[in-house]
N, C-alpha and C. Protein backbone atom coordinates (compact mmCIF):
# COMPACT_ATOMS: atom_id res chain seq x y z
N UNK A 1 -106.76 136.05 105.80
CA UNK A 1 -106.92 135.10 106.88
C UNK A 1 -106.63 135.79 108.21
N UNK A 2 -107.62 135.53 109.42
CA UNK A 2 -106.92 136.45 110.86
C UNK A 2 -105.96 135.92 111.08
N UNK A 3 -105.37 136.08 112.59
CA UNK A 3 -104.45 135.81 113.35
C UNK A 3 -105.28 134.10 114.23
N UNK A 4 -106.60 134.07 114.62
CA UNK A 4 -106.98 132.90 114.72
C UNK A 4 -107.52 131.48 113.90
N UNK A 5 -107.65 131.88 112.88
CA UNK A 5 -107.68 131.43 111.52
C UNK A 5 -106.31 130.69 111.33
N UNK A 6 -105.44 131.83 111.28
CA UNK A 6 -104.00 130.73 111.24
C UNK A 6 -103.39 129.72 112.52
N UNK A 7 -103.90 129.87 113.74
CA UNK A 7 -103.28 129.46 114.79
C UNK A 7 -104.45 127.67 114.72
N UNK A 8 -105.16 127.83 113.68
CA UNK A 8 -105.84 126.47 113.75
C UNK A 8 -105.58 125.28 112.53
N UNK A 9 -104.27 125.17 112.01
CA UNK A 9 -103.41 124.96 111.33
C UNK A 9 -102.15 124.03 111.87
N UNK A 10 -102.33 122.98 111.06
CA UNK A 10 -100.76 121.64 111.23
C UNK A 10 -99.88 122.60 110.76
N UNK A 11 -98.49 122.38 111.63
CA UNK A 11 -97.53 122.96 110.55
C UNK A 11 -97.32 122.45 109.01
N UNK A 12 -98.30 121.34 108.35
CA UNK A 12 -98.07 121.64 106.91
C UNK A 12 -99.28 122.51 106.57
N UNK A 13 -99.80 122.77 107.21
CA UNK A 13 -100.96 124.24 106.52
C UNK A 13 -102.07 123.74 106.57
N UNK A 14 -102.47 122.22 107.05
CA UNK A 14 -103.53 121.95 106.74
C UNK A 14 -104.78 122.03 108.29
N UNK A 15 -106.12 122.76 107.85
CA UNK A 15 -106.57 122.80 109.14
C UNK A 15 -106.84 122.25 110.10
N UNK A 16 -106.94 122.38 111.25
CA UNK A 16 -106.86 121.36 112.50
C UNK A 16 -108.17 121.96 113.20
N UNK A 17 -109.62 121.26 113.65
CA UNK A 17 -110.30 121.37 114.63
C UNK A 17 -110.55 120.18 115.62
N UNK A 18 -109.99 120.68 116.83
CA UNK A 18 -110.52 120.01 117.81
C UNK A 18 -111.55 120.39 118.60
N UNK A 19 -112.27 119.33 118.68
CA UNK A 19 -113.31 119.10 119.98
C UNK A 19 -112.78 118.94 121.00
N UNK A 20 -113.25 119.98 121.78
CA UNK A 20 -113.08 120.04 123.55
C UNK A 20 -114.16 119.76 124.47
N UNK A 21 -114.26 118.65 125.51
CA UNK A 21 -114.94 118.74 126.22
C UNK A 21 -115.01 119.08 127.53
N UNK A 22 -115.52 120.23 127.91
CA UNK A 22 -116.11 120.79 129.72
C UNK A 22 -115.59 119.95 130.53
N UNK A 23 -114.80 119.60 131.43
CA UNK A 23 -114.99 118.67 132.60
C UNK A 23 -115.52 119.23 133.75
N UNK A 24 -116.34 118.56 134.05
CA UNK A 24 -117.23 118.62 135.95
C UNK A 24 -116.26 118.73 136.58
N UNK A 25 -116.73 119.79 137.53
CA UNK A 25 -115.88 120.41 139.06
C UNK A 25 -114.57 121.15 138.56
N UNK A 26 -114.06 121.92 139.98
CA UNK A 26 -113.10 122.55 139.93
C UNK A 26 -111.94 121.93 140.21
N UNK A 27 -110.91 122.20 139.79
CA UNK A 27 -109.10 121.10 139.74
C UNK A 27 -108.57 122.23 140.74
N UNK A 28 -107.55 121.54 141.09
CA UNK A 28 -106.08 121.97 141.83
C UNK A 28 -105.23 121.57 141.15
N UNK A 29 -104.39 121.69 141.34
CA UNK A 29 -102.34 121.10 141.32
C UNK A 29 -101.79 121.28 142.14
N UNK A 30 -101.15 120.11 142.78
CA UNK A 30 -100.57 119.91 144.39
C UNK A 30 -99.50 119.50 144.09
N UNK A 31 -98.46 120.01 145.13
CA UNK A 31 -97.09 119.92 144.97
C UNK A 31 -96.89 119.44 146.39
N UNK A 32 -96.02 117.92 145.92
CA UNK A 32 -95.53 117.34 147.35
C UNK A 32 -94.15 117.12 147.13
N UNK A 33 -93.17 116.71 148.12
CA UNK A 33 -92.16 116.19 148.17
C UNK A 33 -91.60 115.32 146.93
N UNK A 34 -90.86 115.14 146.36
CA UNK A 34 -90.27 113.66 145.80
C UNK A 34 -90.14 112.29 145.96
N UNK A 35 -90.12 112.58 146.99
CA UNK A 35 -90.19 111.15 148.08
C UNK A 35 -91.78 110.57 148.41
N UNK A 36 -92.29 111.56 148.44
CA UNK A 36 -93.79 111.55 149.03
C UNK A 36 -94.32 110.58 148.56
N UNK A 37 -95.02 109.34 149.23
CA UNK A 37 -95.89 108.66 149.01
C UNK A 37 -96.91 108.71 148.37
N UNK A 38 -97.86 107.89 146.79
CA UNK A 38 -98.94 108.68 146.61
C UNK A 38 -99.49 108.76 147.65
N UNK A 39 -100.89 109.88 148.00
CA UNK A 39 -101.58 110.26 149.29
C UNK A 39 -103.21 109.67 148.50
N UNK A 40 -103.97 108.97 149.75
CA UNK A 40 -105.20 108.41 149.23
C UNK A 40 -106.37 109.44 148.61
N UNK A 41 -106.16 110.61 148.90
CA UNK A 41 -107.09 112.16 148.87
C UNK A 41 -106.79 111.89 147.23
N UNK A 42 -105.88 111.51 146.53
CA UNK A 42 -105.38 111.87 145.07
C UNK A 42 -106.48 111.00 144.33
N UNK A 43 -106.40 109.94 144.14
CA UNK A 43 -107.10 109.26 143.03
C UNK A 43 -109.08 109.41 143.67
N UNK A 44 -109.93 109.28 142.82
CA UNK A 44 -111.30 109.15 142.80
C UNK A 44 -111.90 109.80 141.66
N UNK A 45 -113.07 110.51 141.63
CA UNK A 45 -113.96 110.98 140.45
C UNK A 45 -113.41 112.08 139.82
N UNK A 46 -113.12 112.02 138.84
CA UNK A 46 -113.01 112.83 137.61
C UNK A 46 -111.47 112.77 137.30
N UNK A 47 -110.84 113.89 136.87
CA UNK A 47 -109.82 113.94 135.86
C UNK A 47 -108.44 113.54 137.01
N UNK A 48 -107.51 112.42 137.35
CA UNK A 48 -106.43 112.70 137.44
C UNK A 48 -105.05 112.80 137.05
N UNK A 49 -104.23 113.46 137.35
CA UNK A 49 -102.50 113.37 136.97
C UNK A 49 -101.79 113.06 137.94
N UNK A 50 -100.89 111.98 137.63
CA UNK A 50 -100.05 111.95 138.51
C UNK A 50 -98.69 112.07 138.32
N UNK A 51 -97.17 112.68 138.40
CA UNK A 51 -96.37 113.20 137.78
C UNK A 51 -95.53 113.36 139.06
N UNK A 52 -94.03 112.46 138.64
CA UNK A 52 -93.26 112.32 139.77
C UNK A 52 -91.55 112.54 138.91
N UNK A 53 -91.04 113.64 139.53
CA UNK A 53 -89.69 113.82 139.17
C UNK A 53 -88.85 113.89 140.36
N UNK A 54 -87.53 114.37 139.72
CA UNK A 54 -86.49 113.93 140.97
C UNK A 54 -86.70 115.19 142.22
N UNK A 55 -87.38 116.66 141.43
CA UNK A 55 -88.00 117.30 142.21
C UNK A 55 -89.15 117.80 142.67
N UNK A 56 -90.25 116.93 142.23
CA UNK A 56 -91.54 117.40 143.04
C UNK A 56 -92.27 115.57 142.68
N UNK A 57 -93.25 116.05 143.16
CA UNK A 57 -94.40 114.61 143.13
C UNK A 57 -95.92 115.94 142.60
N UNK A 58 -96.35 115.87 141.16
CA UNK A 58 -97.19 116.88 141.24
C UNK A 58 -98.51 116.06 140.96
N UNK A 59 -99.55 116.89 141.33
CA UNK A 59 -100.63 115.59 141.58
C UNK A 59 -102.09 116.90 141.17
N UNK A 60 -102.61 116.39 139.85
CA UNK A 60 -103.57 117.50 139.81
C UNK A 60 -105.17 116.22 140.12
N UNK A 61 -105.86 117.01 140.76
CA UNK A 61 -107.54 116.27 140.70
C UNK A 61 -108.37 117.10 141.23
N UNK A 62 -109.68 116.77 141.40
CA UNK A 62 -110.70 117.63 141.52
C UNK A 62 -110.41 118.50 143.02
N UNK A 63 -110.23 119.94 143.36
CA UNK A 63 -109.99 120.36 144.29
C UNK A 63 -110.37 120.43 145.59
N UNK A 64 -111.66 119.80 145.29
CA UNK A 64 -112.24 119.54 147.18
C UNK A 64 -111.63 118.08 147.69
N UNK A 65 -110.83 117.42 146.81
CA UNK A 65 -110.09 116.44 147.71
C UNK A 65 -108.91 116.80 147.97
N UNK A 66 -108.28 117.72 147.86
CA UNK A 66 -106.79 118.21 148.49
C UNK A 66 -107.09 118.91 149.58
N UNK A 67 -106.79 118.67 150.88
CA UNK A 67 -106.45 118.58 151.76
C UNK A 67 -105.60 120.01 151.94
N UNK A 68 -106.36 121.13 152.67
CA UNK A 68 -106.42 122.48 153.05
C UNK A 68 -104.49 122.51 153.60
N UNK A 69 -103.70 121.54 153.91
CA UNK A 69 -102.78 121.35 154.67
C UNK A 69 -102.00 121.45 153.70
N UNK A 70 -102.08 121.20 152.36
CA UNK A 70 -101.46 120.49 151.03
C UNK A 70 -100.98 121.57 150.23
N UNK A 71 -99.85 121.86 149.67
CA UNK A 71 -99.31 123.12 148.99
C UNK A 71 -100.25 123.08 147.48
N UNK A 72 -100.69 123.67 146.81
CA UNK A 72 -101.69 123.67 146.08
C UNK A 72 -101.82 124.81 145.07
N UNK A 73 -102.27 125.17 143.70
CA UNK A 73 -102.70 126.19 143.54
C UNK A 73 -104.27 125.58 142.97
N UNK A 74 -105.20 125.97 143.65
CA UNK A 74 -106.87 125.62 142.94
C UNK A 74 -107.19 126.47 141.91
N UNK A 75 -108.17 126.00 141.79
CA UNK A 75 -109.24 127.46 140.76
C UNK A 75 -109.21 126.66 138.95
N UNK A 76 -108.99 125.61 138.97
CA UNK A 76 -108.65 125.54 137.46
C UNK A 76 -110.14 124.93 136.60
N UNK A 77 -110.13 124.69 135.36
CA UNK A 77 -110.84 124.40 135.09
C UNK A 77 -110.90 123.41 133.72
N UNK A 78 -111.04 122.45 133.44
CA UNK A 78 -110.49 121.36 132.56
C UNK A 78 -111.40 121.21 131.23
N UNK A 79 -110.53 121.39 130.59
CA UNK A 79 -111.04 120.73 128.71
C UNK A 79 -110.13 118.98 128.37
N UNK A 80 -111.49 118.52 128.02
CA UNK A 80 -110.59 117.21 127.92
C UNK A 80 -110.95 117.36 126.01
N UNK A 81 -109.76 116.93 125.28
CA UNK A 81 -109.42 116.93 123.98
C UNK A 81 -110.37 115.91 123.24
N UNK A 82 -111.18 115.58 122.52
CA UNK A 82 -112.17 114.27 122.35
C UNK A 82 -111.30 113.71 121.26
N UNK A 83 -110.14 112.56 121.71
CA UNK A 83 -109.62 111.75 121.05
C UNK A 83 -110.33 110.80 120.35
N UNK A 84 -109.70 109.60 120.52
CA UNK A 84 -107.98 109.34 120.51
C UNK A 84 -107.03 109.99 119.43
N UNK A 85 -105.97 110.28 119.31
CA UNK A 85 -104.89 110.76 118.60
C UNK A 85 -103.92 110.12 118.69
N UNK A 86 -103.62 109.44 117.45
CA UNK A 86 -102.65 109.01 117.01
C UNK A 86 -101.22 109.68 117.13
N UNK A 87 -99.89 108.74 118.10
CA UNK A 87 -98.86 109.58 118.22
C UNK A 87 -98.27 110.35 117.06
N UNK A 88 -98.34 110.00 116.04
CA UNK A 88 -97.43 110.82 115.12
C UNK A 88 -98.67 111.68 114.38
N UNK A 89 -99.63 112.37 114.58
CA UNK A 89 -100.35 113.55 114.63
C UNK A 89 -99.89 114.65 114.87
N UNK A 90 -99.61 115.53 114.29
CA UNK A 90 -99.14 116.67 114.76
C UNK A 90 -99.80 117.89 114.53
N UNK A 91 -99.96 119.28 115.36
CA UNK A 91 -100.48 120.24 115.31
C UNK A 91 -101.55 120.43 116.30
N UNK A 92 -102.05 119.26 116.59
CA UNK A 92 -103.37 119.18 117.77
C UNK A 92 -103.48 120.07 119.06
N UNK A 93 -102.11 120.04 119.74
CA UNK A 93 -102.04 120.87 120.88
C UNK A 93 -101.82 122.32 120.44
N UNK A 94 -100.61 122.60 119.27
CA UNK A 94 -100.51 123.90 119.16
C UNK A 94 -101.58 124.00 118.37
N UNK A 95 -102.53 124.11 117.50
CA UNK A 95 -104.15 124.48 117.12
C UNK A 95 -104.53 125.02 118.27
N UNK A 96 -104.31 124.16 119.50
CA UNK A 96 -105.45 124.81 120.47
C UNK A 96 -104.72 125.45 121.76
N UNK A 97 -103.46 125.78 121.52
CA UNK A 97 -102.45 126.88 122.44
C UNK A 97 -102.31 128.01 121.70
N UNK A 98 -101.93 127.79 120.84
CA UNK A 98 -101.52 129.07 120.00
C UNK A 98 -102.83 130.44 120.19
N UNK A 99 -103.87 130.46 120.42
CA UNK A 99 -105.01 131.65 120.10
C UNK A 99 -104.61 131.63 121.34
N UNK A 100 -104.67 130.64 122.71
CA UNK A 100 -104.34 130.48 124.02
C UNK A 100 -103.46 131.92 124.38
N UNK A 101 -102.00 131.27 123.93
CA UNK A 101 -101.19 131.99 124.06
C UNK A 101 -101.38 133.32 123.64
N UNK A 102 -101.86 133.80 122.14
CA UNK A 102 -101.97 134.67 121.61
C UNK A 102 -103.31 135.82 122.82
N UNK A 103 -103.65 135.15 123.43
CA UNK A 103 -104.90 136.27 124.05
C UNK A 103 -104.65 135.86 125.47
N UNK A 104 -103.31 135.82 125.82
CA UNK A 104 -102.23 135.88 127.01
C UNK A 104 -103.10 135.18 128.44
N UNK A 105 -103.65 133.52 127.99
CA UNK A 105 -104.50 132.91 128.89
C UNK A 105 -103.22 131.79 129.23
N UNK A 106 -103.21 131.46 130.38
CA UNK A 106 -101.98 130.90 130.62
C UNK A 106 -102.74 129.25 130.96
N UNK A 107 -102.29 128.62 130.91
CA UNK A 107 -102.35 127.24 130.68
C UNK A 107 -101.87 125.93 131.11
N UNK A 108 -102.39 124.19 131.95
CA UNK A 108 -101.99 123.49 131.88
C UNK A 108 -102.01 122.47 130.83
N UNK A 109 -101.19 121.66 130.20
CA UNK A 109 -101.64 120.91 129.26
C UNK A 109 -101.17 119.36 129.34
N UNK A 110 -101.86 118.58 129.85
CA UNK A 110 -101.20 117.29 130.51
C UNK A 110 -101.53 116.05 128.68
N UNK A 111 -100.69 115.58 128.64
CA UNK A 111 -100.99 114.08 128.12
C UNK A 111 -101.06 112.76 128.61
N UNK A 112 -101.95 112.29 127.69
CA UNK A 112 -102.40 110.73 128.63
C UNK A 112 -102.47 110.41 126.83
N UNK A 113 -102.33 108.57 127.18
CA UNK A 113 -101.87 107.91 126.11
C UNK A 113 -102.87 108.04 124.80
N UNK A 114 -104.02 108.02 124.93
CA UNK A 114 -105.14 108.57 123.94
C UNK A 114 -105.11 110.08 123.43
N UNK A 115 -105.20 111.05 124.41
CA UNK A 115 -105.73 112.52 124.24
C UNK A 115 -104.95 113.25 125.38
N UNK A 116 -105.14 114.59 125.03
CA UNK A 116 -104.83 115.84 126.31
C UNK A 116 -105.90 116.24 126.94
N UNK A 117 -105.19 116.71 127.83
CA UNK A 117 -106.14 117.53 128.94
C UNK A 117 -105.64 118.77 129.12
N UNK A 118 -106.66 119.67 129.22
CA UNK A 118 -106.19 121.44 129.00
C UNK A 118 -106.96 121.94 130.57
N UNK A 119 -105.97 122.88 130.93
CA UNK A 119 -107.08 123.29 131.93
C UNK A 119 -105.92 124.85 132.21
N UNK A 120 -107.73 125.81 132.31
CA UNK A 120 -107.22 127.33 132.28
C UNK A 120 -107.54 127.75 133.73
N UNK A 121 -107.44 128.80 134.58
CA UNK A 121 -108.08 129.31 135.58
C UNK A 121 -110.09 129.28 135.35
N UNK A 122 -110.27 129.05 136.57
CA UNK A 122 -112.51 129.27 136.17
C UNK A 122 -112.29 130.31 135.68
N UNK A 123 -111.74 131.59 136.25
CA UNK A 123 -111.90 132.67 136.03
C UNK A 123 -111.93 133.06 134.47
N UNK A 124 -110.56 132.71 133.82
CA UNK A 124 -111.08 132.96 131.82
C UNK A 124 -111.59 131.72 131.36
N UNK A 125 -112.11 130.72 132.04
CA UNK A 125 -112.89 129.98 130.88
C UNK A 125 -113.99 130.47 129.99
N UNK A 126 -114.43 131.11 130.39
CA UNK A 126 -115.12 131.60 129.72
C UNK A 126 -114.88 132.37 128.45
N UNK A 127 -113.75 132.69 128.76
CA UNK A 127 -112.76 133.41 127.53
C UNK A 127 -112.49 132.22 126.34
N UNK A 128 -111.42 131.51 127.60
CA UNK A 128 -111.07 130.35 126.35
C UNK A 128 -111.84 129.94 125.65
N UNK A 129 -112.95 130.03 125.82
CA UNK A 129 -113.93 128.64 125.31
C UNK A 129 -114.51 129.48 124.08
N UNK A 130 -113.92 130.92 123.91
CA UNK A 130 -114.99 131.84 123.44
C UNK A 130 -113.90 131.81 122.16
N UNK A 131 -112.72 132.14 122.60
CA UNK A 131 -111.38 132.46 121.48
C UNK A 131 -111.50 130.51 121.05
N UNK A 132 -111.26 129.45 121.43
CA UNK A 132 -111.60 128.72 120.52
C UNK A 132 -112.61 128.23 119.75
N UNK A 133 -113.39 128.48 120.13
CA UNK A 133 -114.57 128.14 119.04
C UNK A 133 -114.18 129.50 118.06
N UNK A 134 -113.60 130.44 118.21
CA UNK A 134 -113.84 131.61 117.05
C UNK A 134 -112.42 131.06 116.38
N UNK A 135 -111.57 130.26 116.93
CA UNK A 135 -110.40 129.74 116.04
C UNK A 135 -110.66 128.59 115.39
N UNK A 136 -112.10 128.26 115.56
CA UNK A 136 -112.77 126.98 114.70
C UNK A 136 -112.87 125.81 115.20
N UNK A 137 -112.76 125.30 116.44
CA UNK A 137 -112.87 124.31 117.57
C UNK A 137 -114.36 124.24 117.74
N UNK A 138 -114.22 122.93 118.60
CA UNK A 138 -115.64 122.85 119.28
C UNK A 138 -115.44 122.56 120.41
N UNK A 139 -116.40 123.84 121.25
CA UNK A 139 -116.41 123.37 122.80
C UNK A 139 -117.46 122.78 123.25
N UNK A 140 -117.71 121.55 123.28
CA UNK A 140 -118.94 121.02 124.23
C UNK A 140 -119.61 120.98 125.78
N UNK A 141 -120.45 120.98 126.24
CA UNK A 141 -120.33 121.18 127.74
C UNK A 141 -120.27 119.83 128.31
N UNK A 142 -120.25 120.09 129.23
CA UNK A 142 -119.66 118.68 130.36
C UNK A 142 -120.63 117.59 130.13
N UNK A 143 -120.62 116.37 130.04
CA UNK A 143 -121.49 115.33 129.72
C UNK A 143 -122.06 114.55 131.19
């Protein structure tokens, strides 16, 4: 068995493929204050997060609505998980981190109450998309 072969595996041994789907446009992740008000630039078309602790307010969405003024890192690029998944499922995310990790692609991985959302730099998607389907996934393109 390879090294990606095993990384597509529940921890009871049994195999795990997920379907990934492409998301349209390029993402950011914006970092505001704690305090910070949501800002109206945040919510509209396509994928958002919104994520508020006692030290940041982090706010990921499509990157031509963040606001050049806005602390930011852009460039990302989003796989949405083709749920739903049941909470007590296990193995789903590490199936599809583990080859991640293993071919040193660094990674966001957000949850929402159905499914995850994955998102790598544009720059290795092309990678990722290449190491999971060879770890037995399916990558679909953007719908």
């Amino acid at each position: 068995m390879t090294a990606a072969s095993d990384a597509s595996t529940a921890p009871g041994g049994e195999p795990v493929s997920v379907t990934l789907r492409v998301l349209d446009g390029a993402y950011a992740i914006a970092r505001l204050d704690p305090d910070a008000a949501l800002p109206d630039w945040a919510d509209g078309s396509g994928f958002v997060s919104i994520a508020r602790s006692a030290e940041e307010l982090s706010i990921l969405c499509r990157a031509d609505r963040v606001p050049a003024t806005i602390r930011a890192d852009a460039g990302w690029r989003g796989f949405q998980f083709l749920g739903p998944f049941a909470f007590d499922q296990t193995g789903i995310a590490a199936a599809v981190l583990t080859p991640l990790a293993t071919a040193k692609i660094a990674v966001l991985l957000i949850a929402t109450f159905d499914t995850d959302y994955l998102f790598v730099k544009i720059e290795n998607a092309g990678r990722a998309a290449e190491i999971l389907t060879a770890s037995g996934h399916v990558v679909a393109a953007a719908a």
